[in-house]
C-alpha atoms as a PDB file:
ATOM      1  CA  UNK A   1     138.019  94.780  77.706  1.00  0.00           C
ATOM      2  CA  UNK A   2     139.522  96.526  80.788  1.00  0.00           C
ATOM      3  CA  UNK A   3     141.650  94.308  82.987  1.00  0.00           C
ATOM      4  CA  UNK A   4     140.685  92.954  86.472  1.00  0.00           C
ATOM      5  CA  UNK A   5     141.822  92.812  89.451  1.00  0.00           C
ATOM      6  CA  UNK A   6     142.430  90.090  91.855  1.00  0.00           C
ATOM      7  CA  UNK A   7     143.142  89.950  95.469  1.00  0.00           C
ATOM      8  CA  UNK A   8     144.295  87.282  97.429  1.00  0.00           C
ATOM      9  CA  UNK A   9     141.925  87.978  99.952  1.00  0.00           C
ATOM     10  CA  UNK A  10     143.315  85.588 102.668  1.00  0.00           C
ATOM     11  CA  UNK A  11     146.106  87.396 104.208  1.00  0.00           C
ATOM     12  CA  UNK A  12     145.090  91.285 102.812  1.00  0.00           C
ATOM     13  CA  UNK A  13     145.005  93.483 105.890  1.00  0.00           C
ATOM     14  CA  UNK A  14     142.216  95.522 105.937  1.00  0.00           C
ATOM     15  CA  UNK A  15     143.990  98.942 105.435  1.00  0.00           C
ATOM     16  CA  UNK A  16     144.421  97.598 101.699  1.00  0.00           C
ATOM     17  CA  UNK A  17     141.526  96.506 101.366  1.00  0.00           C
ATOM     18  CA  UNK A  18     140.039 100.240 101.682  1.00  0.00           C
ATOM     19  CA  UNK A  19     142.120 101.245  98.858  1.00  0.00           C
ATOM     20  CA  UNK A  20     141.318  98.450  96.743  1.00  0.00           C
ATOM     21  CA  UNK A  21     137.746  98.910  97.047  1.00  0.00           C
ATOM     22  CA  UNK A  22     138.024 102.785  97.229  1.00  0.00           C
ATOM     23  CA  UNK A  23     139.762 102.367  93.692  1.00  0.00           C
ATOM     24  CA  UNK A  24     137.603  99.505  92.152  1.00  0.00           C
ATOM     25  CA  UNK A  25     134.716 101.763  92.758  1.00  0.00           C
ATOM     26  CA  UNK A  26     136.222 104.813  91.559  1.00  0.00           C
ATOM     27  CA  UNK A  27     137.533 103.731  88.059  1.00  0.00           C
ATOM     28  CA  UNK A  28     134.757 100.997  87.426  1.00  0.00           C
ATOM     29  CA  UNK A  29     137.342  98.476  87.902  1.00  0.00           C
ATOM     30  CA  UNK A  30     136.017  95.034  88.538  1.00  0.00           C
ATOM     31  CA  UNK A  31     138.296  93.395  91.426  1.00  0.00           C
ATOM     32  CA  UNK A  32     137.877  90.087  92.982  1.00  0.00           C
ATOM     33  CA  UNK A  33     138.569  89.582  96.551  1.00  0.00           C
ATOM     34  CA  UNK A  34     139.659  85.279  96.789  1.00  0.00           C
ATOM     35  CA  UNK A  35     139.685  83.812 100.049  1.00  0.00           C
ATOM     36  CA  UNK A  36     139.125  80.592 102.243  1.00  0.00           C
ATOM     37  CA  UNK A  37     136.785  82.684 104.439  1.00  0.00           C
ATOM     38  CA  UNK A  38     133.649  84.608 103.842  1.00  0.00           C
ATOM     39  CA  UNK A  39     134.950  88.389 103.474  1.00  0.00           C
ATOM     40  CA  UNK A  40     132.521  91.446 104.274  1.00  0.00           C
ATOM     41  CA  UNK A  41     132.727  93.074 101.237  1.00  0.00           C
ATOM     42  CA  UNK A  42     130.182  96.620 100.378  1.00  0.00           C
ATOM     43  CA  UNK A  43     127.670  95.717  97.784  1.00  0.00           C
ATOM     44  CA  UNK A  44     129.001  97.224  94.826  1.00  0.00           C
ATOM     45  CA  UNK A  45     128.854  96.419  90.763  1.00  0.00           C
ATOM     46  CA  UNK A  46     132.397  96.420  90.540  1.00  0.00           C
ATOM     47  CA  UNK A  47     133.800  94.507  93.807  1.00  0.00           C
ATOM     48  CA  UNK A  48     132.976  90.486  94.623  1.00  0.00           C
ATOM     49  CA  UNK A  49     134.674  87.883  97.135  1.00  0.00           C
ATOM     50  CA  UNK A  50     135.181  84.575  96.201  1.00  0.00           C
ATOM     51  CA  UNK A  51     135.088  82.265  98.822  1.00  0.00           C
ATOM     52  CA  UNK A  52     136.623  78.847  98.231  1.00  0.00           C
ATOM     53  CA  UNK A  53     136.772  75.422  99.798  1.00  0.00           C
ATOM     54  CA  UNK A  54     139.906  74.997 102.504  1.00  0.00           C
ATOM     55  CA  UNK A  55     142.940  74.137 101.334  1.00  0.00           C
ATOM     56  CA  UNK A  56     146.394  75.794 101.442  1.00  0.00           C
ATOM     57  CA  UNK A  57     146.557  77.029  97.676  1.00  0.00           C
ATOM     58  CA  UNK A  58     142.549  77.095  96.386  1.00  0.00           C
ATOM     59  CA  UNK A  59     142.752  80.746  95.865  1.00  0.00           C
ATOM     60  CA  UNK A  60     145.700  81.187  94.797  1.00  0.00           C
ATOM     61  CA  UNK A  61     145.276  78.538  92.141  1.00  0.00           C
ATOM     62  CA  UNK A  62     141.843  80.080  91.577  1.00  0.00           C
ATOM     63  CA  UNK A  63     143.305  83.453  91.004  1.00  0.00           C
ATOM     64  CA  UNK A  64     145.525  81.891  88.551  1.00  0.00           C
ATOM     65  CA  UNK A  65     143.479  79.878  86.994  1.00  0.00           C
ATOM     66  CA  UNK A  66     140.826  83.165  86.171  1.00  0.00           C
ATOM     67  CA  UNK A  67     143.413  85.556  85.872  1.00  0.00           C
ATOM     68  CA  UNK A  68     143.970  87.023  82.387  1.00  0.00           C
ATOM     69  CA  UNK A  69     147.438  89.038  80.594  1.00  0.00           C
ATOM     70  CA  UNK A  70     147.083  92.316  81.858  1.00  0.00           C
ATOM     71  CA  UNK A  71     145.218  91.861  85.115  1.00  0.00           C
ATOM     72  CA  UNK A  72     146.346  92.979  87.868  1.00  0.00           C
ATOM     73  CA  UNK A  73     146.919  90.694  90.845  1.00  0.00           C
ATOM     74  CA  UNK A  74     147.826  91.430  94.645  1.00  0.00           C
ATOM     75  CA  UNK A  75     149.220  89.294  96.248  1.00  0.00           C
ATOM     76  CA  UNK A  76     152.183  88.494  99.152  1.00  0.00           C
ATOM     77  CA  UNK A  77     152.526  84.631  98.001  1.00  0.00           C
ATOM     78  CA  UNK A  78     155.595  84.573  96.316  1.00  0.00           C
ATOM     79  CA  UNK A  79     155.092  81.122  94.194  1.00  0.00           C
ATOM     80  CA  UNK A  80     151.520  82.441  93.043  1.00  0.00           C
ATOM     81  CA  UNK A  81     153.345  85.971  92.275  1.00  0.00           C
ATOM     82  CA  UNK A  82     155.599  83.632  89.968  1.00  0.00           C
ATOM     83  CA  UNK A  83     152.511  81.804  88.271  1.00  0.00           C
ATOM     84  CA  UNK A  84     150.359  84.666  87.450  1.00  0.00           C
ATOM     85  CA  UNK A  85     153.543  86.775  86.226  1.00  0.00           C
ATOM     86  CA  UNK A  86     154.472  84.237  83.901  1.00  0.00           C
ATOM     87  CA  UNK A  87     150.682  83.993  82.553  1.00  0.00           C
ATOM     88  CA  UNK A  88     150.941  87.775  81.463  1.00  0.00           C
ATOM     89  CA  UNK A  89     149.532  89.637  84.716  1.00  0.00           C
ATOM     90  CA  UNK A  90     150.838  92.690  86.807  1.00  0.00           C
ATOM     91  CA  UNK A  91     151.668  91.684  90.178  1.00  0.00           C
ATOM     92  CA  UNK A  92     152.275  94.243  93.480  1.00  0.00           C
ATOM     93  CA  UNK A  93     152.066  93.173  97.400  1.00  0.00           C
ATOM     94  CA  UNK A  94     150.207  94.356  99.978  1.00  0.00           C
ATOM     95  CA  UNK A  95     153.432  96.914 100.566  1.00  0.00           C
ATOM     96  CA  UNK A  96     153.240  98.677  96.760  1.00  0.00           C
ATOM     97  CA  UNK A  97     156.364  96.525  95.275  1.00  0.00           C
ATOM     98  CA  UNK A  98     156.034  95.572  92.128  1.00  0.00           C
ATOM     99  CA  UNK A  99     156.904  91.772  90.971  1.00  0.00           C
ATOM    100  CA  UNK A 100     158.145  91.246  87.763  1.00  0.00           C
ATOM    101  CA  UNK A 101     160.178  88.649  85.218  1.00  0.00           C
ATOM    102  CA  UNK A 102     163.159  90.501  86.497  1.00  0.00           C
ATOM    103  CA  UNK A 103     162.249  90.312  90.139  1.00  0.00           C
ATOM    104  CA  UNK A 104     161.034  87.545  90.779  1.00  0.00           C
ATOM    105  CA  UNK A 105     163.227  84.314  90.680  1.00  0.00           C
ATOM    106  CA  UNK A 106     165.568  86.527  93.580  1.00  0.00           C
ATOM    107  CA  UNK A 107     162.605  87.027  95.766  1.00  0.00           C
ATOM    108  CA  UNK A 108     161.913  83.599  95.361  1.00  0.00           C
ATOM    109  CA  UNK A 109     165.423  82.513  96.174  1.00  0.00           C
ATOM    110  CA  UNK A 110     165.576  84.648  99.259  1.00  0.00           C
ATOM    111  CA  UNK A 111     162.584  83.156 100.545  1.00  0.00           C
ATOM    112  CA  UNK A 112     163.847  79.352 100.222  1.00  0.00           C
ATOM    113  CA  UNK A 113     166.741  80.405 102.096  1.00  0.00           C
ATOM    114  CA  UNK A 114     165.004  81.689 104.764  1.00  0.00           C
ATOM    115  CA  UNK A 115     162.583  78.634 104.543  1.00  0.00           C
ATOM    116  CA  UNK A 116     165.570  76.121 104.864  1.00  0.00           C
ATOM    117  CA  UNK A 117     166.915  79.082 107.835  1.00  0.00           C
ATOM    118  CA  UNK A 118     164.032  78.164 109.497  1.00  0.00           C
ATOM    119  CA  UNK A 119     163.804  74.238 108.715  1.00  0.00           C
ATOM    120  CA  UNK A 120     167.264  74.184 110.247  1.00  0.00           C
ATOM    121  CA  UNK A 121     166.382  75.299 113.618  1.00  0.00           C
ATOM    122  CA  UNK A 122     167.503  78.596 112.964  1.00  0.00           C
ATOM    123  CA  UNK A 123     165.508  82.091 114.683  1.00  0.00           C
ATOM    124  CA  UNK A 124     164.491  84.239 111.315  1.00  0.00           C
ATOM    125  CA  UNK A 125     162.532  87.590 112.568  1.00  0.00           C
ATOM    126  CA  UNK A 126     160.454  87.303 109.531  1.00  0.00           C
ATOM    127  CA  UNK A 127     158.291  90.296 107.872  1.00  0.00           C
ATOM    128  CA  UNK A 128     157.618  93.371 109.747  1.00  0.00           C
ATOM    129  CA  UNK A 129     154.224  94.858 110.734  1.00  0.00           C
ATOM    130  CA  UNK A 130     152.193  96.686 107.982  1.00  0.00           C
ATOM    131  CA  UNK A 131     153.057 100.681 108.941  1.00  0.00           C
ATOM    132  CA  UNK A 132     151.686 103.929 107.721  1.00  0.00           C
ATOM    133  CA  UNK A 133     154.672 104.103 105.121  1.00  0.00           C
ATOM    134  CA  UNK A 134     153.493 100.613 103.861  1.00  0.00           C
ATOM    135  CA  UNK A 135     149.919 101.346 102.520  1.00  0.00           C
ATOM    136  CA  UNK A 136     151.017 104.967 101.112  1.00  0.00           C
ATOM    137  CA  UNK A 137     153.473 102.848  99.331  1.00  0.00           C
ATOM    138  CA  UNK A 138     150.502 100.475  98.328  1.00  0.00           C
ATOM    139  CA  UNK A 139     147.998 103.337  97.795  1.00  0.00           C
ATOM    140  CA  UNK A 140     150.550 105.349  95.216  1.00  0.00           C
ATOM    141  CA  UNK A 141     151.472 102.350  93.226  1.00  0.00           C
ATOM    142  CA  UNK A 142     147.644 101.081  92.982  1.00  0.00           C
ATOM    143  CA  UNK A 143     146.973 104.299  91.858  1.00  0.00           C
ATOM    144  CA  UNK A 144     149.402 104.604  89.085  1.00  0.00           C
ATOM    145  CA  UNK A 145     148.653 101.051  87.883  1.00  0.00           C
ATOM    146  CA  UNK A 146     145.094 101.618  88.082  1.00  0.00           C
ATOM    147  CA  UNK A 147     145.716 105.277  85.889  1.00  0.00           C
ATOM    148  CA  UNK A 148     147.689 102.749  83.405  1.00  0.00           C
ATOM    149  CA  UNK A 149     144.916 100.489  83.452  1.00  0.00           C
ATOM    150  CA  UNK A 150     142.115 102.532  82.506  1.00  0.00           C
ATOM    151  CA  UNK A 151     143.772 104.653  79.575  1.00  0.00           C
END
């Protein structure tokens, strides 16, 4: 059975989006679009959104939850990143960077310093803008994991 994928759907800017669905539709690749919100999606046999109730983590924990070994999972949620890679799945942001066993537990790290940064009082200038260099970076790796995917 080929692998899915999933996108969490919330926080996906719509320049991704595009490519997702541009690349669902081209390899017959069934992709999930999770959110709290209703998403206009195109009809298509290979793309759905999910909508689910409110509630900081419901589609992330959905995504996990449905997610199988081999999927492939986009997210920017760093703790769901963590969950899904240790259930078996392939995991890149919204930017094209893959997250992997290797990867992970420093990006995670880095973001609970910045969290207790930021608890403290202290000014953090958090994540940049999406640019053009951003989703070609996106566009190349969903491309080469979606090649991998469909061999």
């Amino acid at each position: 059975m080929m692998p899915a994928i999933w996108i969490d759907a919330d926080a996906c800017p719509r320049a991704i989006r595009e490519i997702i669905l541009k690349g669902a539709n081209r390899t017959c690749t069934s992709a999930t679009f999770v959110a709290n919100h209703a998403l206009p999606i195109p009809r298509s046999p290979y793309v759905s959104a999910l909508s689910v109730p409110q509630g900081a983590d419901a589609a992330d924990q959905l995504i996990v939850d449905r997610a199988s070994p081999g999927d492939l999972i986009i997210t920017a949620d760093l703790p769901m990143a963590h969950d899904a890679i240790e259930k078996g799945a392939l995991v890149i942001t919204p930017r094209g960077e893959a997250l992997d066993r290797d990867n992970i537990k420093a990006r995670l790290g880095m973001r609970d310093f910045f969290e207790t940064l930021r608890a403290s009082g202290e000014h953090t200038s958090g994540q940049k803008a999406l640019n053009e260099r951003d989703i070609r970076e996106f566009a190349n790796a969903f491309d080469r994991i979606l090649a991998r995917l469909c061999r």
